[in-house]
PDB file of N, CA and C in Angstrom:
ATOM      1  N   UNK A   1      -4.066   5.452   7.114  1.00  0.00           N
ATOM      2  CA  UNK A   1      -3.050   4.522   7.504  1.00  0.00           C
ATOM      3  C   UNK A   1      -2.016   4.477   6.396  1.00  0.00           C
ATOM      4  N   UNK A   2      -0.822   4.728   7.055  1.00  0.00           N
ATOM      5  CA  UNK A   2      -0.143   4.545   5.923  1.00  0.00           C
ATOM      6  C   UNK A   2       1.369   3.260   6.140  1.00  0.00           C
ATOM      7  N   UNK A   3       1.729   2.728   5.424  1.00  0.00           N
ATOM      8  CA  UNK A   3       2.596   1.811   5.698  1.00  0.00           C
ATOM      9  C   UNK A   3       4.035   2.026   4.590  1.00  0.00           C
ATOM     10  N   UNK A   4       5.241   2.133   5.016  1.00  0.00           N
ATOM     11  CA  UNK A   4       6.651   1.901   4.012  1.00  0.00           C
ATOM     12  C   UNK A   4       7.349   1.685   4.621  1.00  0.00           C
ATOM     13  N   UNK A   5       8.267   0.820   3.238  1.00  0.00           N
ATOM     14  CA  UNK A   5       9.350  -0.411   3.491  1.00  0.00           C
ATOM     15  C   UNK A   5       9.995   0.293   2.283  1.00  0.00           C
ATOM     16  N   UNK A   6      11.557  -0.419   2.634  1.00  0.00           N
ATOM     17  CA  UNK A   6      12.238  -0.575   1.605  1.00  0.00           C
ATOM     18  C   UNK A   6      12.355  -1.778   1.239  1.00  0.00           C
ATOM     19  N   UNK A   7      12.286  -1.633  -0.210  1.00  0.00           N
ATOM     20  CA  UNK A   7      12.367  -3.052  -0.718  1.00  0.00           C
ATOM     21  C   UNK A   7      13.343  -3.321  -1.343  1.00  0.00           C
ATOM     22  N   UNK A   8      14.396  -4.088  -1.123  1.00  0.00           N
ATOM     23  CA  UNK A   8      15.527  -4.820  -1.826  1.00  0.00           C
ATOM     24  C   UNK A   8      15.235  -5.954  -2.493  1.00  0.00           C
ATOM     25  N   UNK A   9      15.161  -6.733  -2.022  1.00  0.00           N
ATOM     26  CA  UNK A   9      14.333  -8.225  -2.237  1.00  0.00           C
ATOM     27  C   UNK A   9      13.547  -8.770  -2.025  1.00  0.00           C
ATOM     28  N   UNK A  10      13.071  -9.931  -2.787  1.00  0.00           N
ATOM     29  CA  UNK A  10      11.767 -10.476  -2.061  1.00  0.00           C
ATOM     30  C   UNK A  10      11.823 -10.550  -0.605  1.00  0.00           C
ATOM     31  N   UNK A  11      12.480 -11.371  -0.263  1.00  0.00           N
ATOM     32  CA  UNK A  11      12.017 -11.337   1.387  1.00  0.00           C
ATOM     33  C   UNK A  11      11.398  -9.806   2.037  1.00  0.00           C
ATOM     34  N   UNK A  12      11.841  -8.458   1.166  1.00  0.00           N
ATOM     35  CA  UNK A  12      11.204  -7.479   1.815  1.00  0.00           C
ATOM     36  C   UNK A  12       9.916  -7.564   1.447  1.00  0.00           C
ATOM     37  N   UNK A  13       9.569  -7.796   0.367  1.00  0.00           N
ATOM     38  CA  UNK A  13       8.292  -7.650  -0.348  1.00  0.00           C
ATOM     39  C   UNK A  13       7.437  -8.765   0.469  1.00  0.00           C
ATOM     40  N   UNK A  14       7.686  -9.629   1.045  1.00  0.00           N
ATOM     41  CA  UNK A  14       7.074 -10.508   1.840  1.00  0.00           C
ATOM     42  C   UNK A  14       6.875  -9.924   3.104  1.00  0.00           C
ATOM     43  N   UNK A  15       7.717  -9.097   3.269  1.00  0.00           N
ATOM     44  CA  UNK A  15       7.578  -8.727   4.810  1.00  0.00           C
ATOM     45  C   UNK A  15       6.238  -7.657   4.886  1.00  0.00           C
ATOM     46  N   UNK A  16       6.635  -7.042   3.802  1.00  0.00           N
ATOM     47  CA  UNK A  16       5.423  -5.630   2.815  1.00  0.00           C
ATOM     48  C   UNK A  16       4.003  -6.215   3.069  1.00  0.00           C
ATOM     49  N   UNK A  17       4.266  -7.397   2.221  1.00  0.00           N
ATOM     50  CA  UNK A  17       2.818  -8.680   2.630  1.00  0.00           C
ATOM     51  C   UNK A  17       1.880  -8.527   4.004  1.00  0.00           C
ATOM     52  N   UNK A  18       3.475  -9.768   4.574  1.00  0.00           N
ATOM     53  CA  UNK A  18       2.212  -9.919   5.893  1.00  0.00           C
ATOM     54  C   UNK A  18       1.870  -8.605   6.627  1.00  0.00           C
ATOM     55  N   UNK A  19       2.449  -7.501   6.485  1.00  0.00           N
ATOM     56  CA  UNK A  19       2.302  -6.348   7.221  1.00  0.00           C
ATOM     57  C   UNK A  19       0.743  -5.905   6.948  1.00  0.00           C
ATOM     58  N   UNK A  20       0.634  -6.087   5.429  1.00  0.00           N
ATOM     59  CA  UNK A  20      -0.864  -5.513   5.208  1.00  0.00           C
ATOM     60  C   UNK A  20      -1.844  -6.688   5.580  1.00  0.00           C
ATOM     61  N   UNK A  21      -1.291  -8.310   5.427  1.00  0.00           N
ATOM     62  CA  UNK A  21      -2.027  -9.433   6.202  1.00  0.00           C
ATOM     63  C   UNK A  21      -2.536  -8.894   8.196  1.00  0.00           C
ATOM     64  N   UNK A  22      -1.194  -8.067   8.625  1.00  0.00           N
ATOM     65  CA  UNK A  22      -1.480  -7.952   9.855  1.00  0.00           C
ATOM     66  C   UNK A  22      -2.588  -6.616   9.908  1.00  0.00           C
ATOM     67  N   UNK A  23      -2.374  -5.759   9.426  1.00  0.00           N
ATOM     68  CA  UNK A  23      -3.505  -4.888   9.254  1.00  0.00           C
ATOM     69  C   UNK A  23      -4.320  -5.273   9.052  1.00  0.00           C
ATOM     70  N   UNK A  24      -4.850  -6.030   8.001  1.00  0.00           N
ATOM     71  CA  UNK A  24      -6.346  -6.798   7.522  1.00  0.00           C
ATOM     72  C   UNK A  24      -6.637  -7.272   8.901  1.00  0.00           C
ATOM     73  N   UNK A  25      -6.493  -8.127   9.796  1.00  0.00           N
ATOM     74  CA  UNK A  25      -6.265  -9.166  11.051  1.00  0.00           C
ATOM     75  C   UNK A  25      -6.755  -7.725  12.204  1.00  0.00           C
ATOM     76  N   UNK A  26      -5.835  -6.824  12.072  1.00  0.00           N
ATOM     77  CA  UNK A  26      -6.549  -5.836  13.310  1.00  0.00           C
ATOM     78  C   UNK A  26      -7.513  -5.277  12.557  1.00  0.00           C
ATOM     79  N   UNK A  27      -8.060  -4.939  12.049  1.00  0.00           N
ATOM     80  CA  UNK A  27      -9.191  -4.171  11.108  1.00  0.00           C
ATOM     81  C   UNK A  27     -10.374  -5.250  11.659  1.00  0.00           C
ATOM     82  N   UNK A  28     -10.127  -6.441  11.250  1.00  0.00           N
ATOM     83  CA  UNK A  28     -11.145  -7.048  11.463  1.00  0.00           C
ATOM     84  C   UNK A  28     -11.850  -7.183  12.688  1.00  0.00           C
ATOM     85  N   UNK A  29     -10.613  -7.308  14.255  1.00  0.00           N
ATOM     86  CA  UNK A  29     -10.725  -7.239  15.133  1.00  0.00           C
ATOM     87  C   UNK A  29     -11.215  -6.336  15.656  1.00  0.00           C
ATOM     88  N   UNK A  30     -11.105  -4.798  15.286  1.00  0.00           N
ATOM     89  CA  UNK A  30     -11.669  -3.711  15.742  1.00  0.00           C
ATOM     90  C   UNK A  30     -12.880  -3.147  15.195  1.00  0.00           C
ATOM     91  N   UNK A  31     -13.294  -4.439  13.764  1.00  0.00           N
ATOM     92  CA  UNK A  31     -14.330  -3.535  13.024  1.00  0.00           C
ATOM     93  C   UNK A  31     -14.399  -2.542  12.600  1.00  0.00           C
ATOM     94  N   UNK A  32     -12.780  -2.080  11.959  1.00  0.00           N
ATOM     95  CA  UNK A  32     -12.825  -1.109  11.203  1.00  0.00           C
ATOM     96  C   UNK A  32     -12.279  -1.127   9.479  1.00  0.00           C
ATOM     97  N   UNK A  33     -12.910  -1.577   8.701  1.00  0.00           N
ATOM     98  CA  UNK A  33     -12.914  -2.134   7.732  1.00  0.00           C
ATOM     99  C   UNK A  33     -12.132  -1.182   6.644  1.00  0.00           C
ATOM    100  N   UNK A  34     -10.755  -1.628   6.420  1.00  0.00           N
ATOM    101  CA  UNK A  34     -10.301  -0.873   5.079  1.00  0.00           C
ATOM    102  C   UNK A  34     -10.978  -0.766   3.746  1.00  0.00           C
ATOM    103  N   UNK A  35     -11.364   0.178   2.856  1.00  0.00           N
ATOM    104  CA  UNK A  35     -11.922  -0.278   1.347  1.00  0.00           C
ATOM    105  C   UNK A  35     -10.733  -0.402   0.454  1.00  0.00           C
ATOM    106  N   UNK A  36     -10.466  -1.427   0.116  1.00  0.00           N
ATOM    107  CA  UNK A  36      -9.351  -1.716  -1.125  1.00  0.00           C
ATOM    108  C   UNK A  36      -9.380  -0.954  -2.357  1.00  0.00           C
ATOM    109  N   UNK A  37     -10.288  -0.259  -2.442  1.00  0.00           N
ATOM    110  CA  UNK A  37     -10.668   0.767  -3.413  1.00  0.00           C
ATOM    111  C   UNK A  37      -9.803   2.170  -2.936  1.00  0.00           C
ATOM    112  N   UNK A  38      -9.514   2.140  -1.984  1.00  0.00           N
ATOM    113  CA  UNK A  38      -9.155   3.160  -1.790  1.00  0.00           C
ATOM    114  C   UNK A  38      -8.037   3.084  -1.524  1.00  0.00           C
ATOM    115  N   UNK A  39      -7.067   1.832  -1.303  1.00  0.00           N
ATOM    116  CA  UNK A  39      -5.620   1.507  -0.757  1.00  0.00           C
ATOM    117  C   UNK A  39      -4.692   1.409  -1.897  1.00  0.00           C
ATOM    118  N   UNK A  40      -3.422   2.247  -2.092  1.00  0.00           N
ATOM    119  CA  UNK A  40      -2.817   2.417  -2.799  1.00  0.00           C
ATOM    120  C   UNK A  40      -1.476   2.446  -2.416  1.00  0.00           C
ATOM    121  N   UNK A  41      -0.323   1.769  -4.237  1.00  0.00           N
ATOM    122  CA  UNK A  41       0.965   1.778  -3.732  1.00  0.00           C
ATOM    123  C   UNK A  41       1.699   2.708  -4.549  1.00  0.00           C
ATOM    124  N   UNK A  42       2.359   3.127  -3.713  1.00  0.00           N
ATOM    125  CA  UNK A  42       3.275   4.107  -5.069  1.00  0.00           C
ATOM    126  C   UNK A  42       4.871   3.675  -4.047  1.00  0.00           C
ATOM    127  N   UNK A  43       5.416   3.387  -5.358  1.00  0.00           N
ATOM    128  CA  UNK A  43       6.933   3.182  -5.389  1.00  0.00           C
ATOM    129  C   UNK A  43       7.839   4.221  -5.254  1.00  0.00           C
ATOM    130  N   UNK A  44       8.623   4.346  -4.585  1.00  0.00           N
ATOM    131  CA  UNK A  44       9.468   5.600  -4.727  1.00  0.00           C
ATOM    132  C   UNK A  44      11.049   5.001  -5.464  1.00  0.00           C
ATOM    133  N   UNK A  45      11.266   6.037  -5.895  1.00  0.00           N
ATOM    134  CA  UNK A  45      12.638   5.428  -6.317  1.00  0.00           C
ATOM    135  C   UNK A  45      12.738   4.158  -7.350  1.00  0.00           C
ATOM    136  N   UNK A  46      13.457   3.072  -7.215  1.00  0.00           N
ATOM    137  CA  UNK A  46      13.639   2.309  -8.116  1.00  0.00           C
ATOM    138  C   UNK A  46      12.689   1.347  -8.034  1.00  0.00           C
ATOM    139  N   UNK A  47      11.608   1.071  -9.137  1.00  0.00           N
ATOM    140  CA  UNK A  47      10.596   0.263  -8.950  1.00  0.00           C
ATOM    141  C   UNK A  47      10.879  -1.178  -9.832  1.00  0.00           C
ATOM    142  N   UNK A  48      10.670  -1.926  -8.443  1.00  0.00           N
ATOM    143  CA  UNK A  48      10.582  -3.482  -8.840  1.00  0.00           C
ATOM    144  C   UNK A  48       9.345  -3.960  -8.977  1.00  0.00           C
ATOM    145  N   UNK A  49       9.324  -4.541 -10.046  1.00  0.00           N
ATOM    146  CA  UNK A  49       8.188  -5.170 -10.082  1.00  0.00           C
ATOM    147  C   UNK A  49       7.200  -6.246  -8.982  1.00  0.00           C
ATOM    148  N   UNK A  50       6.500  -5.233  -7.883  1.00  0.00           N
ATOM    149  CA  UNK A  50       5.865  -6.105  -7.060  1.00  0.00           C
ATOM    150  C   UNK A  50       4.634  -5.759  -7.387  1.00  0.00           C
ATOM    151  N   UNK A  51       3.984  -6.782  -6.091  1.00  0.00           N
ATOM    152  CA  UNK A  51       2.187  -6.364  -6.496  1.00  0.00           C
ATOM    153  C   UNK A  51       1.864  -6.705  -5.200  1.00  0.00           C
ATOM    154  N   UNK A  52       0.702  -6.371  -4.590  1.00  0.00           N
ATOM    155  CA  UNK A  52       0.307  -6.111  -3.350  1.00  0.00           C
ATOM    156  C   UNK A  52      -0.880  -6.371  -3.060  1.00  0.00           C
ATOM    157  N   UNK A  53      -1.919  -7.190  -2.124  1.00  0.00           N
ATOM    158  CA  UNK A  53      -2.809  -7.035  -2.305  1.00  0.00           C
ATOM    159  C   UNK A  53      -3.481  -7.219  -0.508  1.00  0.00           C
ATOM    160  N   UNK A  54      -5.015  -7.217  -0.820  1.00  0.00           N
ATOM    161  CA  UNK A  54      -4.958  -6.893   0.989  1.00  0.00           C
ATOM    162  C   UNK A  54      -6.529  -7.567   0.845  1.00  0.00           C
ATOM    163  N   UNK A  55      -6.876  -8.331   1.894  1.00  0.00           N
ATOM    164  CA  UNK A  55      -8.374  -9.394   2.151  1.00  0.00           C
ATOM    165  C   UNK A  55      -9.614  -8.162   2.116  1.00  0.00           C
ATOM    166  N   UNK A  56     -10.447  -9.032   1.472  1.00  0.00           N
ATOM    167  CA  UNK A  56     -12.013  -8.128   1.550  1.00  0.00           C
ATOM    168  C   UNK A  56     -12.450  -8.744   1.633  1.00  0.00           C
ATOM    169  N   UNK A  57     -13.701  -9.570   2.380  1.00  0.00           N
ATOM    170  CA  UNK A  57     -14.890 -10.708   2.500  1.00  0.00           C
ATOM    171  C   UNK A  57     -14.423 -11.425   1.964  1.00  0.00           C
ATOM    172  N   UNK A  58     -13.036 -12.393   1.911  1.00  0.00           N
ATOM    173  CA  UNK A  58     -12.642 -13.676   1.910  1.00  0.00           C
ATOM    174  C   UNK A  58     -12.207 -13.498   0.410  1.00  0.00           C
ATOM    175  N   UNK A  59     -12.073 -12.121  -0.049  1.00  0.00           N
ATOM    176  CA  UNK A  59     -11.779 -12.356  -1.710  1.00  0.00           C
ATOM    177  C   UNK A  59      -9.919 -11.288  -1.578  1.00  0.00           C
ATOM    178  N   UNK A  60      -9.242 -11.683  -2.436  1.00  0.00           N
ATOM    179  CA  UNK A  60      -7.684 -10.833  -1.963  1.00  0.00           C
ATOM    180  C   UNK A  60      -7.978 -10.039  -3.324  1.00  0.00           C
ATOM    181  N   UNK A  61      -7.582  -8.623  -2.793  1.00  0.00           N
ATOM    182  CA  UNK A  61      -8.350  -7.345  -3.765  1.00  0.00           C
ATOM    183  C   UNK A  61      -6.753  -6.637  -4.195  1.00  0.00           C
ATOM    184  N   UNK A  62      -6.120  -6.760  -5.205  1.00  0.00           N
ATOM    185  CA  UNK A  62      -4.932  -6.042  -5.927  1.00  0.00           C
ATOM    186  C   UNK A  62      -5.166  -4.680  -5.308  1.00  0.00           C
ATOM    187  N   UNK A  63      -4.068  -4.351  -4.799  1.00  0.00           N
ATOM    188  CA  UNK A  63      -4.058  -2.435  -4.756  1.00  0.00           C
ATOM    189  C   UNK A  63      -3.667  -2.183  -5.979  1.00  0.00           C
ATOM    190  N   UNK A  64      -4.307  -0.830  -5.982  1.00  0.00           N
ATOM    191  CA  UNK A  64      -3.793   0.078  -7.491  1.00  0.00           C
ATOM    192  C   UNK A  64      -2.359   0.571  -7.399  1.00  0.00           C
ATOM    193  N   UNK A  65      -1.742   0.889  -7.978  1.00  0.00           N
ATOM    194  CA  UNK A  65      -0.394   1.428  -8.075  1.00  0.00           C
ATOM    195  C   UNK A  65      -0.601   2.753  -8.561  1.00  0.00           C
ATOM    196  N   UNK A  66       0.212   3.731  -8.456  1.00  0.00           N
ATOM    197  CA  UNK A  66      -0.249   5.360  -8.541  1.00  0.00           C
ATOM    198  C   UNK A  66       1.443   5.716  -8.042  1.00  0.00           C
ATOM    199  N   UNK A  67       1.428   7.322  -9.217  1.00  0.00           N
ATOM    200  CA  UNK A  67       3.117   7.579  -9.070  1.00  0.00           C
ATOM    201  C   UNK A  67       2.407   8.786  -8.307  1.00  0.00           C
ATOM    202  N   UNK A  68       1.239   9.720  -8.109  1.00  0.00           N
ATOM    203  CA  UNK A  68       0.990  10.246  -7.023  1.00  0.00           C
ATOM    204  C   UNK A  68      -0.396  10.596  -6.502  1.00  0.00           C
ATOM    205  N   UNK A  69      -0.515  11.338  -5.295  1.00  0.00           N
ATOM    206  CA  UNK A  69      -1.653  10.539  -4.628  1.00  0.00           C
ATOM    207  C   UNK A  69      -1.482  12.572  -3.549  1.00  0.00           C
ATOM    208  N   UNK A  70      -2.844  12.948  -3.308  1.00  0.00           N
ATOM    209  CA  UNK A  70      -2.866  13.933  -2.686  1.00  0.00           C
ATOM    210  C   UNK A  70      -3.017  13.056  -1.071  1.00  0.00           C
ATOM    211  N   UNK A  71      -2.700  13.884  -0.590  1.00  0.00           N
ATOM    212  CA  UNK A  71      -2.934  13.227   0.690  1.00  0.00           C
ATOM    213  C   UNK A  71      -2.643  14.832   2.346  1.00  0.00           C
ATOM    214  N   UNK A  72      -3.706  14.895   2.738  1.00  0.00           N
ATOM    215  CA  UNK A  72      -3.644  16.372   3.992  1.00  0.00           C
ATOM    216  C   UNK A  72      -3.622  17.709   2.707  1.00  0.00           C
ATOM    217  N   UNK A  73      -4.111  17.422   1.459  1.00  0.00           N
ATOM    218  CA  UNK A  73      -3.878  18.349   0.437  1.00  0.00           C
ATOM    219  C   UNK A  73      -2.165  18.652  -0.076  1.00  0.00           C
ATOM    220  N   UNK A  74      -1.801  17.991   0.024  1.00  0.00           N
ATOM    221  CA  UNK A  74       0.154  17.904  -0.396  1.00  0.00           C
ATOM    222  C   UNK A  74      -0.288  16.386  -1.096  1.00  0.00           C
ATOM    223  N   UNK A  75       0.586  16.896  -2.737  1.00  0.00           N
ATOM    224  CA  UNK A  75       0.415  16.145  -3.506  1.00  0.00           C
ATOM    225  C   UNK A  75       1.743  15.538  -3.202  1.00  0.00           C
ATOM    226  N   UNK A  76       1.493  14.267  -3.376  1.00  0.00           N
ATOM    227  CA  UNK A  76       2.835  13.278  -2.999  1.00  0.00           C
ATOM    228  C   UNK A  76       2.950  12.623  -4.357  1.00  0.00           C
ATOM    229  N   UNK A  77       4.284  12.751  -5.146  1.00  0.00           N
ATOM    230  CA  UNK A  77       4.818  12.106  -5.947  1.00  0.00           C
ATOM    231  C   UNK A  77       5.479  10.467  -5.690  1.00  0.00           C
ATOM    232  N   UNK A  78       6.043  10.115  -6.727  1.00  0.00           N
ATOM    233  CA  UNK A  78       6.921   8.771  -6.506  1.00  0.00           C
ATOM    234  C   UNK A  78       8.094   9.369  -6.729  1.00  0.00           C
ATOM    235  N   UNK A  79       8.670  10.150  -7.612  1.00  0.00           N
ATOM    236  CA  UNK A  79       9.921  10.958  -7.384  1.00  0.00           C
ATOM    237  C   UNK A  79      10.395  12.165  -6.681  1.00  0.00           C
ATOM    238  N   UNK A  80       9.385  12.550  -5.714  1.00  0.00           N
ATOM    239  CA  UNK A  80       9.151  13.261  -4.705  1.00  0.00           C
ATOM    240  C   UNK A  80       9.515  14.687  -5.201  1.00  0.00           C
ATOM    241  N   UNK A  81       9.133  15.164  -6.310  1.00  0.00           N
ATOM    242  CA  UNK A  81       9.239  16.295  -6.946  1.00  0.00           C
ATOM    243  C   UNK A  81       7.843  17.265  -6.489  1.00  0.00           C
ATOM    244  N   UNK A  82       7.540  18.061  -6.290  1.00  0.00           N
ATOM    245  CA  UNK A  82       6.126  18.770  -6.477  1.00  0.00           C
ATOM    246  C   UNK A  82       5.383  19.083  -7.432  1.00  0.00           C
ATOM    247  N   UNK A  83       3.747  18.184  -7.044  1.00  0.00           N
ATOM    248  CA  UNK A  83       2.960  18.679  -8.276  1.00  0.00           C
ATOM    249  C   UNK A  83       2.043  19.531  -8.081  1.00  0.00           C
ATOM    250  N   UNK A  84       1.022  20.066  -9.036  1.00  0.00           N
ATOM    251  CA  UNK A  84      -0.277  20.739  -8.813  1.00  0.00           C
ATOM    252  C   UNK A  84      -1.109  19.919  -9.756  1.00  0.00           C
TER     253      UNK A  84
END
């Protein structure tokens, strides 16, 4: 699952929020449980200082932040350069 926004301002970063609030909400409903261990943010471009976090058994679990992240085996940067 993957989720992006642009973020200008808070109000985006809120919107960033409930989006992963609404994911948590269907996850639960379908019984398919995200691991917060494994949910990650990487910023592209100009990074503002946000922070993100997403429900686990009633406890709110910080995502990690990461400038890149393999993903289908294509390494994905935050400055969208190519790595190995």
């Amino acid at each position: 699952m993957k989720l992006w926004a642009t973020i200008s301002d808070m109000d985006d970063n809120q919107k960033l929020q409930d989006d992963l609030r609404k994911l948590k909400d269907w996850s639960d409903k379908w019984l398919l449980k995200f691991n917060p261990d494994k949910c990650k943010v990487m910023h592209g471009g100009y990074n503002q200082p946000t922070e993100y976090y997403i429900e686990q058994d009633s406890k709110l679990c910080k995502l990690a932040e990461v400038t890149k992240e393999k993903d289908l085996g294509v390494i994905n940067t935050c400055d969208l350069k190519s790595a190995r």
